[in-house]
Protein backbone atom coordinates (compact mmCIF):
# COMPACT_ATOMS: atom_id res chain seq x y z
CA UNK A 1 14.75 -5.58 -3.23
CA UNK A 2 13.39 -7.64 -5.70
CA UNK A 3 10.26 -7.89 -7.21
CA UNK A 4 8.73 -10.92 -8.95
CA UNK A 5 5.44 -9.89 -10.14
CA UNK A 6 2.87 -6.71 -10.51
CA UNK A 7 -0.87 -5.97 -8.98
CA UNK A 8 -2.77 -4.05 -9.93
CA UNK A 9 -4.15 -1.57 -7.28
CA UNK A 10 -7.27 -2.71 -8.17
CA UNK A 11 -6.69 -5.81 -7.27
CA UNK A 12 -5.75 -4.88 -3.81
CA UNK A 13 -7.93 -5.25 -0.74
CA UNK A 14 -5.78 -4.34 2.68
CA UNK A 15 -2.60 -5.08 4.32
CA UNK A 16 -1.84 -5.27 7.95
CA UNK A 17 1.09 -6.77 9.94
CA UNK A 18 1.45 -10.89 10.01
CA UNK A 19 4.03 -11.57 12.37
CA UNK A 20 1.64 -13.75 14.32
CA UNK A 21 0.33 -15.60 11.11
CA UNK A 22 3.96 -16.12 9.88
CA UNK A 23 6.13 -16.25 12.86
CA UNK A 24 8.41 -13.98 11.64
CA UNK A 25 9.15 -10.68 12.87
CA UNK A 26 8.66 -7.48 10.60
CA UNK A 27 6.12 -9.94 8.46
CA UNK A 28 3.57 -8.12 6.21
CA UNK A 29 0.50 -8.97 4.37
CA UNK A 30 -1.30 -7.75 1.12
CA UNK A 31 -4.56 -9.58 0.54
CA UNK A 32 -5.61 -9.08 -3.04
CA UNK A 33 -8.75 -10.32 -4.59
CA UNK A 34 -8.09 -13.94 -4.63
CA UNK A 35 -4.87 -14.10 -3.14
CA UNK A 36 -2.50 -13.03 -0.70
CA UNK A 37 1.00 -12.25 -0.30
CA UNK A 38 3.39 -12.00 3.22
CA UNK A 39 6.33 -10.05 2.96
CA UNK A 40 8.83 -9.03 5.24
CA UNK A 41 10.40 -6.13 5.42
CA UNK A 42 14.34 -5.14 7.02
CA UNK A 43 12.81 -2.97 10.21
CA UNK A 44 9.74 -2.69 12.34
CA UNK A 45 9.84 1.24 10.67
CA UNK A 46 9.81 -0.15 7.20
CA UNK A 47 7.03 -2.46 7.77
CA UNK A 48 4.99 -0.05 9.20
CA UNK A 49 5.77 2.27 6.26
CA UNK A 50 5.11 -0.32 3.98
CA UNK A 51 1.47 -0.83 5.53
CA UNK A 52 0.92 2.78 5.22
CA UNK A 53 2.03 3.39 1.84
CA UNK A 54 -0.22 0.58 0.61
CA UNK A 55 -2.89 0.99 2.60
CA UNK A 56 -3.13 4.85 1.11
CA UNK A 57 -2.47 3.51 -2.25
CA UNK A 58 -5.89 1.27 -1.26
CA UNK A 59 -7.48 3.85 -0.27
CA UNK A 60 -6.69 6.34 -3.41
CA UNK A 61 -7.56 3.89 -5.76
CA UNK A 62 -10.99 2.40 -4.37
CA UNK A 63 -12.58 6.09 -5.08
CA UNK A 64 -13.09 6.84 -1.47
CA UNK A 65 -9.79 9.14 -1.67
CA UNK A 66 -11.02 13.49 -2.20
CA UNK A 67 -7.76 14.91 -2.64
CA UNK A 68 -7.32 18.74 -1.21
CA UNK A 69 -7.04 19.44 -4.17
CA UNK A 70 -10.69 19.06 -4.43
CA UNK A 71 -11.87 20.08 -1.10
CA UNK A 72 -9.67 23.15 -1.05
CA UNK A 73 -7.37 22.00 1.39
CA UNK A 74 -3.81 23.56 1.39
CA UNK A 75 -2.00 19.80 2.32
CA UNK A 76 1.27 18.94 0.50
CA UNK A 77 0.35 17.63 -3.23
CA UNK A 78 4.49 16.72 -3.72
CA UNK A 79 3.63 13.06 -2.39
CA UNK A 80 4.11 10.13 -4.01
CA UNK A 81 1.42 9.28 -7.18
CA UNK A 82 0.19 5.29 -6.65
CA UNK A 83 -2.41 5.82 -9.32
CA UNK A 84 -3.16 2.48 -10.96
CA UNK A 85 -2.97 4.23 -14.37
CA UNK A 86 0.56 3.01 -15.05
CA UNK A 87 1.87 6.34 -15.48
CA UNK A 88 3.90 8.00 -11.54
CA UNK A 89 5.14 10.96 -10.67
C-alpha cells in the first residue's frame, strides 16, 4: 500500500462504506473537515476493518473515548495507539 499524504486525526470526521457512491466494490470513505477521501480496500474483511480501525481512532481522538484504564475496566490495553500525538506504540 501506498500512501500519498497524512491527516491529522483531528481532522477526521467519520468513515463508512461507499460502494454505492463509487460503484466499486470494497469502496471506503473518510470525510475530513473539508474534504473527503474514497479508498478501496483488497476484501470486504479489510474494508470493514478499515472502517473500524478509523472509526475508533475517531472516536479516541474527539475526547469522547474513557479508556478502562480510567473506569477500572480489566479490557486488553495491548491494542493499537492512534493517538494524534505523532508518537505509536
Amino acid at each position: 500500500m501506498v500512501c500519498c499524504c497524512q491527516v491529522l486525526f483531528s481532522s477526521l470526521l467519520s468513515t463508512q462504506t461507499a460502494e454505492k457512491k463509487t460503484n466499486k466494490k470494497n469502496a471506503l470513505e473518510i470525510t475530513l473537515k473539508d474534504e473527503y477521501f474514497h479508498l478501496c480496500a483488497l476484501t470486504d474483511r479489510d474494508k470493514d476493518e478499515w472502517i473500524a480501525r478509523i472509526g475508533k481512532a475517531i472516536v479516541k481522538n474527539s475526547g469522547m473515548f474513557i479508556s478502562d484504564h480510567y473506569t477500572g475496566g480489566d479490557g486488553d490495553n495491548s491494542e493499537d495507539d492512534y493517538s494524534d500525538d505523532g508518537d505509536s506504540k
